[in-house]
N, C-alpha and C. Protein backbone atom coordinates (compact mmCIF):
# COMPACT_ATOMS: atom_id res chain seq x y z
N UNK A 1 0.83 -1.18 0.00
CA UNK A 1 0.00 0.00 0.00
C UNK A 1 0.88 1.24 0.00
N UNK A 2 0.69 2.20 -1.27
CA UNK A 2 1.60 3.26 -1.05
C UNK A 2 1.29 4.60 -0.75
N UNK A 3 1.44 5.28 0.71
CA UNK A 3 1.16 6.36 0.88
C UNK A 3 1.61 7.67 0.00
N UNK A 4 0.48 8.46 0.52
CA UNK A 4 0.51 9.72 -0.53
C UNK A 4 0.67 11.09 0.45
N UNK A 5 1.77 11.88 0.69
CA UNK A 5 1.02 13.27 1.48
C UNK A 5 1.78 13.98 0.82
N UNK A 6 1.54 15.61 1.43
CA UNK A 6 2.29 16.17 0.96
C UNK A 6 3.26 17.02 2.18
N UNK A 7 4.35 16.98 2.03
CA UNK A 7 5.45 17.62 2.84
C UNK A 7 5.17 18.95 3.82
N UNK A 8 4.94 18.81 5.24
CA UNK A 8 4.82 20.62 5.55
C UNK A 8 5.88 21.60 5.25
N UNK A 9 7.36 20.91 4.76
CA UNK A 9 8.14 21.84 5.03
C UNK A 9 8.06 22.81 3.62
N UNK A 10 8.24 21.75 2.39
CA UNK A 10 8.18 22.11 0.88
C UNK A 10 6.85 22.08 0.37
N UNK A 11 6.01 21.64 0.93
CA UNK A 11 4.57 21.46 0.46
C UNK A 11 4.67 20.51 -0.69
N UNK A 12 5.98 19.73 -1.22
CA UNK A 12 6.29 18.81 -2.41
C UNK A 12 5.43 17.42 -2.14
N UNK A 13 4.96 16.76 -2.87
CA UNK A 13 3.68 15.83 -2.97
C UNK A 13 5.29 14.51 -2.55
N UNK A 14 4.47 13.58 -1.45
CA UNK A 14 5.64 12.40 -1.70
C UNK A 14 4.71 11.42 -1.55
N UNK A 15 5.37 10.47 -2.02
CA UNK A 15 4.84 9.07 -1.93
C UNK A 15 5.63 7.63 -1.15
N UNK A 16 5.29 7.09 -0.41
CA UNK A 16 6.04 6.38 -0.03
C UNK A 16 5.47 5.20 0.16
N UNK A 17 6.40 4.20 0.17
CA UNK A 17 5.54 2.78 -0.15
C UNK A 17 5.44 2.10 1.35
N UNK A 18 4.19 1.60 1.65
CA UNK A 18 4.21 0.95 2.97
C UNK A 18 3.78 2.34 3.94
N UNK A 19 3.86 1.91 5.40
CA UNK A 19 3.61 2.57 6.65
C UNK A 19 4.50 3.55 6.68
N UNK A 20 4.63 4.79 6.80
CA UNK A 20 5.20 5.85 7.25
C UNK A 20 6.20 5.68 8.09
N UNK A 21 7.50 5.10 8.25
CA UNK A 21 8.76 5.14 9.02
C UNK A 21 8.66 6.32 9.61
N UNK A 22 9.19 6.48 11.24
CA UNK A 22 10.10 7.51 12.01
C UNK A 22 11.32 7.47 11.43
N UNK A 23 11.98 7.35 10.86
CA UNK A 23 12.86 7.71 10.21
C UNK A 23 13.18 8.32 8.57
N UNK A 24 11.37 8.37 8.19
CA UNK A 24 11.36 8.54 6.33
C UNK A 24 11.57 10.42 6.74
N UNK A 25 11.99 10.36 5.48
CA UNK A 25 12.39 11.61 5.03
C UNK A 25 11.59 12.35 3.83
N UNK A 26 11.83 13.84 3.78
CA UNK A 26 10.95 13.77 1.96
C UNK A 26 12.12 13.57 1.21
N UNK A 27 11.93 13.33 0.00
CA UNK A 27 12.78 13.31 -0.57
C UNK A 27 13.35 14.52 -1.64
N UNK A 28 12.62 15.93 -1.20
CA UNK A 28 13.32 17.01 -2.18
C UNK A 28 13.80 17.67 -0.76
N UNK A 29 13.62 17.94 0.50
CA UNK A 29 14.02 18.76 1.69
C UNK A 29 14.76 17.95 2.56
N UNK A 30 14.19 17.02 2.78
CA UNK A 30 15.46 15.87 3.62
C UNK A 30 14.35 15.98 5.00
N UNK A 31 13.34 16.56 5.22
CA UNK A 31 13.04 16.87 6.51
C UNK A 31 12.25 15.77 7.08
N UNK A 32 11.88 15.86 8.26
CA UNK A 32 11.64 14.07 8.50
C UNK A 32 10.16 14.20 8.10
N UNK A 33 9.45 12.89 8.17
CA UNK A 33 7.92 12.63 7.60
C UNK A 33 6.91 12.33 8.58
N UNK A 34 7.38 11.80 9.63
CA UNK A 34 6.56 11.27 10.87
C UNK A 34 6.59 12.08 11.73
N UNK A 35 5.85 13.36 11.34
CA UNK A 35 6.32 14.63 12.11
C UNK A 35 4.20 15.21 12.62
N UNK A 36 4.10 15.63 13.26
CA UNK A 36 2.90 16.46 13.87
C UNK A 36 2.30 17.01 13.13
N UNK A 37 3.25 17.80 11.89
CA UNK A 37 2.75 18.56 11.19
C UNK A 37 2.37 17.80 10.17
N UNK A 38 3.04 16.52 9.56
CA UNK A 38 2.10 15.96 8.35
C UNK A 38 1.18 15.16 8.69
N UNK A 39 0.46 15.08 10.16
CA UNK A 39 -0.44 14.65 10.52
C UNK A 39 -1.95 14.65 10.48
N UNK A 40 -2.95 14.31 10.60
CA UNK A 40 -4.41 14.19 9.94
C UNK A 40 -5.12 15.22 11.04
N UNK A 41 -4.49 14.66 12.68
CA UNK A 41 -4.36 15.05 14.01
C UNK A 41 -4.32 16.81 14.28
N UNK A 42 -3.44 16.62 13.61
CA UNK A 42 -2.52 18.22 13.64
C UNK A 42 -3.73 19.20 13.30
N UNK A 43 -3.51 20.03 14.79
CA UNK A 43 -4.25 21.24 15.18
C UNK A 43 -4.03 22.49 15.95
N UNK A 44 -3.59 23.26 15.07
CA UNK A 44 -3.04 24.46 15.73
C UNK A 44 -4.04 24.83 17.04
N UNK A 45 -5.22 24.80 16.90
CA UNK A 45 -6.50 25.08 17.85
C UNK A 45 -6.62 24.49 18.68
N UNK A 46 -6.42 23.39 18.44
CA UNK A 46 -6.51 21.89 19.29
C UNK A 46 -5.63 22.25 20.98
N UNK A 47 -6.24 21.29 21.74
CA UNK A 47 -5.42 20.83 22.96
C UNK A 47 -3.93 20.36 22.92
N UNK A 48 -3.29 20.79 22.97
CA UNK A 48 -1.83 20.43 22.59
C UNK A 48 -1.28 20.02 21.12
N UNK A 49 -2.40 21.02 20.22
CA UNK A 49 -1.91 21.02 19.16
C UNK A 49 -2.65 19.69 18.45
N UNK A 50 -3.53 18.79 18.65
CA UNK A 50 -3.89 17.36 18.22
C UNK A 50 -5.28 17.31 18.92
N UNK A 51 -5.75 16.92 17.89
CA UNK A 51 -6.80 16.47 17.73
C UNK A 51 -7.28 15.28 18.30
N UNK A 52 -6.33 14.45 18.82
CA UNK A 52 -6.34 12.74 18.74
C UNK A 52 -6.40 12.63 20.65
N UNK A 53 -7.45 12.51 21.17
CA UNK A 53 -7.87 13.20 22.99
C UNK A 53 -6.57 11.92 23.85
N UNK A 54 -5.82 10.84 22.93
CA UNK A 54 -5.51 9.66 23.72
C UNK A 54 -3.68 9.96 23.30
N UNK A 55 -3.24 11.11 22.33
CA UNK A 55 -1.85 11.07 22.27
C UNK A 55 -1.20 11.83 22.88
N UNK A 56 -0.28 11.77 23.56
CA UNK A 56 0.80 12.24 24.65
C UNK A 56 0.85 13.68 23.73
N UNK A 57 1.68 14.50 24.26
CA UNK A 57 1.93 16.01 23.94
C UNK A 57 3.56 15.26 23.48
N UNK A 58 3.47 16.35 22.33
CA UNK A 58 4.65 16.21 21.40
C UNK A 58 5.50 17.76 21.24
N UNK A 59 6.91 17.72 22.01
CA UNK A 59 6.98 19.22 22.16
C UNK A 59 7.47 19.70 20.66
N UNK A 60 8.24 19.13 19.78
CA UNK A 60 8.57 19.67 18.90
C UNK A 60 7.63 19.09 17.46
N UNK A 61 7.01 19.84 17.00
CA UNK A 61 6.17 19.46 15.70
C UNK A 61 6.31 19.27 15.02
N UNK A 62 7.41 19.64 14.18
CA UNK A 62 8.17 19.75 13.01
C UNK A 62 9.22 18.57 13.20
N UNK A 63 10.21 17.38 14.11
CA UNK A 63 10.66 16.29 14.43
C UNK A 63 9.83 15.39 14.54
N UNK A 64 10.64 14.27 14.12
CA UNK A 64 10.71 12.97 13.98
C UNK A 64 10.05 12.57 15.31
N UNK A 65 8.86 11.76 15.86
CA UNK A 65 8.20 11.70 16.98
C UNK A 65 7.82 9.73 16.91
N UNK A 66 7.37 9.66 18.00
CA UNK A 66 7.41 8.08 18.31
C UNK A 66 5.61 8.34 18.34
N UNK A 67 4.51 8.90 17.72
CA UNK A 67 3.28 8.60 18.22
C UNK A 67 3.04 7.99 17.15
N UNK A 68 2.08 7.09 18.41
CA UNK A 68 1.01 5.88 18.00
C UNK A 68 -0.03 6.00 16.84
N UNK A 69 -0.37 7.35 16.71
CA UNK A 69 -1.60 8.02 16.80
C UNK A 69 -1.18 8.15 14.71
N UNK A 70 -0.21 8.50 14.57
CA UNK A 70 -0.01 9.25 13.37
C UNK A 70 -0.69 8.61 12.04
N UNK A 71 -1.46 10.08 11.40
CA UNK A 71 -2.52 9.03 10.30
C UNK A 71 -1.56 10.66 8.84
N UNK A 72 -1.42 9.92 8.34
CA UNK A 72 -0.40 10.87 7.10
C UNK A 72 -1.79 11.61 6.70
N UNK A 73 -1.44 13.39 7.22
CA UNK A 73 -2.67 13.92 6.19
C UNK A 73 -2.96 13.87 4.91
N UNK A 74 -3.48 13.65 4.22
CA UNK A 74 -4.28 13.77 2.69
C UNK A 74 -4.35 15.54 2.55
N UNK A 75 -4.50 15.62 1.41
CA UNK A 75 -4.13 16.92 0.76
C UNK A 75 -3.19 17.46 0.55
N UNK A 76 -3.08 18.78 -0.11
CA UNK A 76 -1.93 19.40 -0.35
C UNK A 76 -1.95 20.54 0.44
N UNK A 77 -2.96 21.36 1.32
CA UNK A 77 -2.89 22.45 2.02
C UNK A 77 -2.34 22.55 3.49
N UNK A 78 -1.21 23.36 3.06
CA UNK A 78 -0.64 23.68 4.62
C UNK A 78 -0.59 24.62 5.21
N UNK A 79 -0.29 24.75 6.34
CA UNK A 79 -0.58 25.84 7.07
C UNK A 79 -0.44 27.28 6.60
N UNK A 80 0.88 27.46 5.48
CA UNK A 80 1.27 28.60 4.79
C UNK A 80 0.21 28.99 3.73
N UNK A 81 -0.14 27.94 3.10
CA UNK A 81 -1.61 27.88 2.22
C UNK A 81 -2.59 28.69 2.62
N UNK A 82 -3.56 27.88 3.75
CA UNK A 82 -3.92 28.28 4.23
C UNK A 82 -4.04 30.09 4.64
N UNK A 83 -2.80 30.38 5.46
CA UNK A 83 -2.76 31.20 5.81
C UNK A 83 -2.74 32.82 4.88
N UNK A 84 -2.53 31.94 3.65
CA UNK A 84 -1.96 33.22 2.27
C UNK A 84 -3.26 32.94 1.84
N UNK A 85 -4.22 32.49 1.63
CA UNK A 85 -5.80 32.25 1.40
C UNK A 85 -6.46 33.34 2.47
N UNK A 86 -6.15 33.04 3.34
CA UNK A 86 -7.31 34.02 4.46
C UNK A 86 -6.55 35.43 4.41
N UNK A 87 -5.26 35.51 4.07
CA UNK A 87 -4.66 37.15 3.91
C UNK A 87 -5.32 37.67 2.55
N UNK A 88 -5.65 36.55 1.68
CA UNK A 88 -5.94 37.26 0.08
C UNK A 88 -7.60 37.47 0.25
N UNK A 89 -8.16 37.04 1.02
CA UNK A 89 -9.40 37.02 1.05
C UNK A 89 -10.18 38.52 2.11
N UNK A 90 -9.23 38.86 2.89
CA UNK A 90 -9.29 39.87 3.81
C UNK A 90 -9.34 40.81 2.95
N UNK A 91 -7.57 40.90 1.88
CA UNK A 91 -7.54 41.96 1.14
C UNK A 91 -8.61 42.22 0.33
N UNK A 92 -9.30 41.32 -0.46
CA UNK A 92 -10.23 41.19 -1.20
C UNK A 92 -11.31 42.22 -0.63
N UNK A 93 -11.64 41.89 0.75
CA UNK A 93 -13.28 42.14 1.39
C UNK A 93 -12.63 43.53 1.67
N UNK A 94 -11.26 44.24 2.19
CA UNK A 94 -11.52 45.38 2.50
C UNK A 94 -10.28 46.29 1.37
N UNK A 95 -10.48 45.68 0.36
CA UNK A 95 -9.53 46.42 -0.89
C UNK A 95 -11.05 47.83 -1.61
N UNK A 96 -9.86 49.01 -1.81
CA UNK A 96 -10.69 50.01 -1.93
C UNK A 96 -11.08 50.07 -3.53
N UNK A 97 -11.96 50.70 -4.00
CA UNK A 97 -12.27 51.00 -5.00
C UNK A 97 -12.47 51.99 -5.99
């Protein structure tokens, strides 16, 4: 079974074959894959950042982490996405005319 996500650091689409290793990497940034942030879990809003009420607190988000919990998010939108969407949309609603 070959997983599909896409990278938080590069936002680059990877694929990897089998279960998600603590040790996989992407392969255009080098940055690790079993990380908080390419998680399904992953919630800035959230209680310690996760969504998932039964996984331990993970202090660094962006590292290589030992949880149980980790489900590889689907999609391509990340937090920077995101965030350049709700700045263009602001400008939009209060851009003058």
């Amino acid at each position: 079974m070959a997983t599909s996500l896409s990278c938080f650091s590069c936002s680059k689409e990877i694929s990897l074959a089998g279960v998600v290793g603590r040790r996989d990497e992407c392969p255009h940034c080098h940055a690790d894959v079993h990380v908080c942030k390419n998680c399904e879990h992953y919630d800035v809003k959230a209680y310690h950042e996760c969504r998932e009420p039964q996984a331990e607190w993970v202090k660094e988000k962006d590292r290589a982490n030992f949880c149980d919990y980790f489900t590889p998010r689907r999609g391509g939108s990340s937090e920077k996405d995101k965030a350049a969407a709700l700045r263009a949309a602001a400008e939009a609603l209060f851009k003058k005319t």
